[in-house]
PDB file of N, CA and C in Angstrom:
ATOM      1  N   UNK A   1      26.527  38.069 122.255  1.00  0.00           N
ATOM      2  CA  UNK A   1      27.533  37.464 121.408  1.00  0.00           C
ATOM      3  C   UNK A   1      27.237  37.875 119.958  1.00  0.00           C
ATOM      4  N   UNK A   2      28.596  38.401 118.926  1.00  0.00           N
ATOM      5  CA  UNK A   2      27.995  38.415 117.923  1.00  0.00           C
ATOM      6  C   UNK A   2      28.659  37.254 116.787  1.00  0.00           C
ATOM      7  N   UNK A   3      27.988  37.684 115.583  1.00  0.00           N
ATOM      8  CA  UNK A   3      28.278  36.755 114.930  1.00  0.00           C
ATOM      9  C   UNK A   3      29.707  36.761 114.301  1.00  0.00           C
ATOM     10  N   UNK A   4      30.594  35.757 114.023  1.00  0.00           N
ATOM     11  CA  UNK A   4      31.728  35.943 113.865  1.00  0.00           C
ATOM     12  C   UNK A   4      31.508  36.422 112.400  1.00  0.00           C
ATOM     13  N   UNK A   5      33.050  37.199 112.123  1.00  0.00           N
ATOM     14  CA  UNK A   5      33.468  37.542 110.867  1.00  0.00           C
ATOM     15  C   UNK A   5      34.816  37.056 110.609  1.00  0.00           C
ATOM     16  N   UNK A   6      34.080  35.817 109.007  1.00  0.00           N
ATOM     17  CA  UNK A   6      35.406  34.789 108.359  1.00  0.00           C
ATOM     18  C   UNK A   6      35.949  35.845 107.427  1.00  0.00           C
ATOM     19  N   UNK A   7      37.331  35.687 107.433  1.00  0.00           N
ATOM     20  CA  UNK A   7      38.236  36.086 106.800  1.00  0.00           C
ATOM     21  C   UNK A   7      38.277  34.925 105.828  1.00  0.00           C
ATOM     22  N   UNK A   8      39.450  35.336 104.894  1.00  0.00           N
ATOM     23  CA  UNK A   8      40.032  34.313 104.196  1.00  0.00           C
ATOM     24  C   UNK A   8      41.395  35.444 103.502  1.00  0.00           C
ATOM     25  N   UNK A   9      42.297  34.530 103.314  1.00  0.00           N
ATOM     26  CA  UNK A   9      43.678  35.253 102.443  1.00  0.00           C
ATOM     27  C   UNK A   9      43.142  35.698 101.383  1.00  0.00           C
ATOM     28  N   UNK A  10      43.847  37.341 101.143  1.00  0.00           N
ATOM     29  CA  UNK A  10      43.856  38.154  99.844  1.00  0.00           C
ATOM     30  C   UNK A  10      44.212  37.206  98.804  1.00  0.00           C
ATOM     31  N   UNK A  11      45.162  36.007  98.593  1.00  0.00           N
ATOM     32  CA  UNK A  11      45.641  35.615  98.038  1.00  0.00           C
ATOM     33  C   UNK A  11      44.852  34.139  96.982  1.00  0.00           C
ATOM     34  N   UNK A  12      43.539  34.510  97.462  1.00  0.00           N
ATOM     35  CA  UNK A  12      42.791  33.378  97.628  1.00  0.00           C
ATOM     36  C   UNK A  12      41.697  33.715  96.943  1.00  0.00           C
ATOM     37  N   UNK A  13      41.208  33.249  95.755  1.00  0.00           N
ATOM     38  CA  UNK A  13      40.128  33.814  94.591  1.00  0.00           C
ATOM     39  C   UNK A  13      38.445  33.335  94.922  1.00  0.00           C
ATOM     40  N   UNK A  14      37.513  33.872  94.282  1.00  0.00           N
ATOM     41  CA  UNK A  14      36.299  33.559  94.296  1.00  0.00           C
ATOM     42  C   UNK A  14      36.427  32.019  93.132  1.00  0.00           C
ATOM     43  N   UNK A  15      37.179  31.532  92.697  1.00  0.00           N
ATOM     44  CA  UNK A  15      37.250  30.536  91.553  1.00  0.00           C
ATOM     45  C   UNK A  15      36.838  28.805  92.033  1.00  0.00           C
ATOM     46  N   UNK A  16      36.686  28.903  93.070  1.00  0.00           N
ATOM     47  CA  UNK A  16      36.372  27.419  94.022  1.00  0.00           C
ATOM     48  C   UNK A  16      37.832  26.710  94.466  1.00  0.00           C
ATOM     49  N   UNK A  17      38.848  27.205  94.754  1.00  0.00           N
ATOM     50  CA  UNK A  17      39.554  26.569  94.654  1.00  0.00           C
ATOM     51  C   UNK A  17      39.863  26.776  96.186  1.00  0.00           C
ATOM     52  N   UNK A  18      41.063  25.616  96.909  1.00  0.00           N
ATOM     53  CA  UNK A  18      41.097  25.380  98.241  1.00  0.00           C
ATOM     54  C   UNK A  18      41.632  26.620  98.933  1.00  0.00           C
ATOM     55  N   UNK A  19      40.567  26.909 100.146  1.00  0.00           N
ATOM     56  CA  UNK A  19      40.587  27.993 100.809  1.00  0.00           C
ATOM     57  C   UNK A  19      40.240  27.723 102.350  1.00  0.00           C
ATOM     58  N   UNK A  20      41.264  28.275 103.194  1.00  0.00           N
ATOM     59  CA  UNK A  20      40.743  28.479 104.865  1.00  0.00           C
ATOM     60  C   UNK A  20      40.691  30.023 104.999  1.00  0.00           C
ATOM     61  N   UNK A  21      39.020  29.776 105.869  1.00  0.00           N
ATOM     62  CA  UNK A  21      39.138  30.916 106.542  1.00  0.00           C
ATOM     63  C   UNK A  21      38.891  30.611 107.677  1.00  0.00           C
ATOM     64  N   UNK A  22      39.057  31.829 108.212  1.00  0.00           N
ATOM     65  CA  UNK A  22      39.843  32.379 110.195  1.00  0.00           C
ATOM     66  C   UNK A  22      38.786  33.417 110.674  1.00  0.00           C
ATOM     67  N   UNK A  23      38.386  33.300 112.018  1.00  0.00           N
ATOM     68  CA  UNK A  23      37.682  34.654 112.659  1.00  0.00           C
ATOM     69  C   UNK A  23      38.217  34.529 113.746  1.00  0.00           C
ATOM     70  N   UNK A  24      38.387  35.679 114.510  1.00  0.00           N
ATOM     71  CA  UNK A  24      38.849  36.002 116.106  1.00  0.00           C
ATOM     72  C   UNK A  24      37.393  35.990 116.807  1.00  0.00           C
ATOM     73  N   UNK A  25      37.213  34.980 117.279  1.00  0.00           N
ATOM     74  CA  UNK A  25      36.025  34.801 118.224  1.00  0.00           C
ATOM     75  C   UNK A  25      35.827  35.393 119.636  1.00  0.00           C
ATOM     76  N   UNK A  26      34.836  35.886 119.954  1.00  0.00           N
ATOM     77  CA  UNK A  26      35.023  36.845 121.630  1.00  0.00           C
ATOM     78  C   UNK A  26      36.051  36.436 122.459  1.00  0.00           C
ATOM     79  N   UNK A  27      35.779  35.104 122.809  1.00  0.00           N
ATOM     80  CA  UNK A  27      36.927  34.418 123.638  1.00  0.00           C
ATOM     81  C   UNK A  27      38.539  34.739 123.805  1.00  0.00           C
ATOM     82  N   UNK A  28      38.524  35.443 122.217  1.00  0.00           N
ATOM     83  CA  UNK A  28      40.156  35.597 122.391  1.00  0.00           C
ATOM     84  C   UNK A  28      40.737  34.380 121.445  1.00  0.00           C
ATOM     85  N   UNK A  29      39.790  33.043 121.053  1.00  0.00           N
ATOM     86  CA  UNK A  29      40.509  31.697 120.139  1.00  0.00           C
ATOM     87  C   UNK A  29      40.213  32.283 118.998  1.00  0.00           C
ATOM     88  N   UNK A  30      41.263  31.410 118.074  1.00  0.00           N
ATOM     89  CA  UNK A  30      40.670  31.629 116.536  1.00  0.00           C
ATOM     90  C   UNK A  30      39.812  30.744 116.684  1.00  0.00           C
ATOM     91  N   UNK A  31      39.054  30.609 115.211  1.00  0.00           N
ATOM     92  CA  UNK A  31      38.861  29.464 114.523  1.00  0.00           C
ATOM     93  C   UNK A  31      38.997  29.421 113.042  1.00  0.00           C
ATOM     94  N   UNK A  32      39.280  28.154 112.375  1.00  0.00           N
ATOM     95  CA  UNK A  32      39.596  27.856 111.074  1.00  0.00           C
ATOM     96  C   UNK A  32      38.484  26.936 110.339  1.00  0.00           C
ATOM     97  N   UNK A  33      37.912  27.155 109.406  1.00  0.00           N
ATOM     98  CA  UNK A  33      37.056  25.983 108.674  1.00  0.00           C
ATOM     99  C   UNK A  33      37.261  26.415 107.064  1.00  0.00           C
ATOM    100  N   UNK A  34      36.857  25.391 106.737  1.00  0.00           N
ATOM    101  CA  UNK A  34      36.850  25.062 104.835  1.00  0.00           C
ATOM    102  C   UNK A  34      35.837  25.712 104.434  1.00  0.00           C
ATOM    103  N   UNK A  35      36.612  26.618 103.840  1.00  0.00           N
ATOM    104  CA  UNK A  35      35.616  28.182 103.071  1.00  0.00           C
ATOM    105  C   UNK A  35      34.683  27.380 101.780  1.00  0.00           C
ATOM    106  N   UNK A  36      34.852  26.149 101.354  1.00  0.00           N
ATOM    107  CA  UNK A  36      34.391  25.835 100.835  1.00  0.00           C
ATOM    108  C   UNK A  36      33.204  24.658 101.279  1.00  0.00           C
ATOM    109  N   UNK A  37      33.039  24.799 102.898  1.00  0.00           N
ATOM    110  CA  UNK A  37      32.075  23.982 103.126  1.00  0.00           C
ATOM    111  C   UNK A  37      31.280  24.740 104.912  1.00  0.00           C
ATOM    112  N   UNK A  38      31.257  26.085 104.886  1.00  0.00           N
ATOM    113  CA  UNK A  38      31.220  26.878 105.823  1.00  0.00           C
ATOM    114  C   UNK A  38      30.406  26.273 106.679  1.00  0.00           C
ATOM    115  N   UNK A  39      29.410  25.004 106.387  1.00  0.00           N
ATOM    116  CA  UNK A  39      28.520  24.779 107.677  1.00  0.00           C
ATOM    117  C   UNK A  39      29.121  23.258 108.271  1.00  0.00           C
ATOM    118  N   UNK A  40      30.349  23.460 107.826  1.00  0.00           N
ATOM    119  CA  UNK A  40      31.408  21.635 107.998  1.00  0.00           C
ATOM    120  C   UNK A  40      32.062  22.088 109.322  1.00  0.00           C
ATOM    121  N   UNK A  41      32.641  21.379 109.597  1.00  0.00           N
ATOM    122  CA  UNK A  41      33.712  21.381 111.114  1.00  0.00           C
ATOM    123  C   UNK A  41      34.466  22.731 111.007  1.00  0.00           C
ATOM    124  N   UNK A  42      35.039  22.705 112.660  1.00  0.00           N
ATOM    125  CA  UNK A  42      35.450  23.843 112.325  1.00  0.00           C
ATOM    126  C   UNK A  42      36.545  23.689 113.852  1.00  0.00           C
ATOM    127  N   UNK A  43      37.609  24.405 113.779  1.00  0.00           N
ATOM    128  CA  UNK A  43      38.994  23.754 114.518  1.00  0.00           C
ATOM    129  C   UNK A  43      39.143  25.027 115.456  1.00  0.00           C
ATOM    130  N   UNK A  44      39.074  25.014 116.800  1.00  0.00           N
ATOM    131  CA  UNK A  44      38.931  26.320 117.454  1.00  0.00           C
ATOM    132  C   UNK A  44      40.757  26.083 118.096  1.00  0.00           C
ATOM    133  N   UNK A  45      41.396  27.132 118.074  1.00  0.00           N
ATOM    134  CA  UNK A  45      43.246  27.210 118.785  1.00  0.00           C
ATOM    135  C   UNK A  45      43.119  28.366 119.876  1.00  0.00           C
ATOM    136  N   UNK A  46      43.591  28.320 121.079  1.00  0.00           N
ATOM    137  CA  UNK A  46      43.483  29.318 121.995  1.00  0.00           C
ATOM    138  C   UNK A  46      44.523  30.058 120.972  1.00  0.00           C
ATOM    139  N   UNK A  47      45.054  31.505 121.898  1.00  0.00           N
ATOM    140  CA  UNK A  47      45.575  32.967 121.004  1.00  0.00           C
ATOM    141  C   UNK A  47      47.111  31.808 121.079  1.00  0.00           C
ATOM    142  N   UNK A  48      47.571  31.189 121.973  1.00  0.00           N
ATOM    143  CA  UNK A  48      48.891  30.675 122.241  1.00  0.00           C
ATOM    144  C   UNK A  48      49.357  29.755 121.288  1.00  0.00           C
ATOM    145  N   UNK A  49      48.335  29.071 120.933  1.00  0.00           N
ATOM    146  CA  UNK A  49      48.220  28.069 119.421  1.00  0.00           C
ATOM    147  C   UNK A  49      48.367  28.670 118.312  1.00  0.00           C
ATOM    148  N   UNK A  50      47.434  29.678 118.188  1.00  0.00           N
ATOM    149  CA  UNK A  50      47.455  30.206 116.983  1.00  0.00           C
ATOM    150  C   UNK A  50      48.765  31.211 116.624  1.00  0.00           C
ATOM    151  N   UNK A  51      49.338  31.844 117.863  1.00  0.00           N
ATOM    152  CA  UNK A  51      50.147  32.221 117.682  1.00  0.00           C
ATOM    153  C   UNK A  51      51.327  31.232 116.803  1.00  0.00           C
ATOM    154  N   UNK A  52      51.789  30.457 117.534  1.00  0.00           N
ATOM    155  CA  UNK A  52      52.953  29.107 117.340  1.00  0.00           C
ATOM    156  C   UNK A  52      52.368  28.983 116.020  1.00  0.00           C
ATOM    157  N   UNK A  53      51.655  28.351 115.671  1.00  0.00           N
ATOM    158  CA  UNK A  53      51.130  28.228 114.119  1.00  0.00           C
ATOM    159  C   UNK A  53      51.612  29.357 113.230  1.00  0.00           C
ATOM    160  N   UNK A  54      50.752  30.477 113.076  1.00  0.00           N
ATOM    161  CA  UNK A  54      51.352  31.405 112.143  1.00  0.00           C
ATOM    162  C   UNK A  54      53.047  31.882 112.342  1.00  0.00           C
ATOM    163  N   UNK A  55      53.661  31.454 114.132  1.00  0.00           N
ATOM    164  CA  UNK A  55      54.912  31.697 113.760  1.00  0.00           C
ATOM    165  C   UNK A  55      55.846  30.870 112.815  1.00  0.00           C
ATOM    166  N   UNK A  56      55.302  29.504 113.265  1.00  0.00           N
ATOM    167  CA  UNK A  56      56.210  28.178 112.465  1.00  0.00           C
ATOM    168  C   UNK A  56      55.968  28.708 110.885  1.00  0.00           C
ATOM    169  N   UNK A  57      54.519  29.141 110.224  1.00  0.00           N
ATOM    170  CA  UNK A  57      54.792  29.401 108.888  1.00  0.00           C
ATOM    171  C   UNK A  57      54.985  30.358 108.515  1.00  0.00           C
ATOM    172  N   UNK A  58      55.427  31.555 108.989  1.00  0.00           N
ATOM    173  CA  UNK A  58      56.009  32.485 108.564  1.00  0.00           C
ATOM    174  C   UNK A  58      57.876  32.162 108.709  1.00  0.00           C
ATOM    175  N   UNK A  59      58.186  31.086 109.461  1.00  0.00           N
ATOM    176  CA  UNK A  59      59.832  30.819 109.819  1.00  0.00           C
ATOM    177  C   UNK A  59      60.091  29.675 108.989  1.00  0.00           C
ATOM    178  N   UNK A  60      59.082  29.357 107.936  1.00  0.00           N
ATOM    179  CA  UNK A  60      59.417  28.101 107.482  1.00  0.00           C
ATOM    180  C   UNK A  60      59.099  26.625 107.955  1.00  0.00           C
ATOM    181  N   UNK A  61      58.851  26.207 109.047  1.00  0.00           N
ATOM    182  CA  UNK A  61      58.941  25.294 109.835  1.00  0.00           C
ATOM    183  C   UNK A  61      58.111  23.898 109.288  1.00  0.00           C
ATOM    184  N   UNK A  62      56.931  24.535 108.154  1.00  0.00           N
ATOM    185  CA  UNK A  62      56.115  23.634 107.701  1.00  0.00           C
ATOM    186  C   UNK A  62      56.881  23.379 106.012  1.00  0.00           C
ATOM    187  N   UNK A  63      57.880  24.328 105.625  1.00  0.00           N
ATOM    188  CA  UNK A  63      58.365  24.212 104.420  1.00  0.00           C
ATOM    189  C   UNK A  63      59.011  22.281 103.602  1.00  0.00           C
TER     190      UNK A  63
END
């Protein structure tokens, strides 16, 4: 197993300010945790979840 690699949005500065990041874990799930507290909880979505998620906010759905 290796170790995951967190992303976080381009859009999203080194300045401390609120940030999620995401890794594609072997399994095939994401996961999401608070880039600002990397050893805090952390929210695992099979690919089917995560899919529905990024579709609803790219369609608005959370607007």
């Amino acid at each position: 197993m290796h170790r995951p690699t967190w992303r976080k949005s381009s859009y999203s500065s080194d300045q401390g300010g609120a940030c999620l990041e995401v890794c594609e874990l072997d399994s095939g799930h994401r996961a999401v945790r608070d880039g600002k507290d990397p050893g805090g909880a952390v929210l695992r979505f099979t690919a089917a979840e995560w899919s529905a998620f990024t579709t609803g906010i790219c369609t608005g759905q959370f607007d």
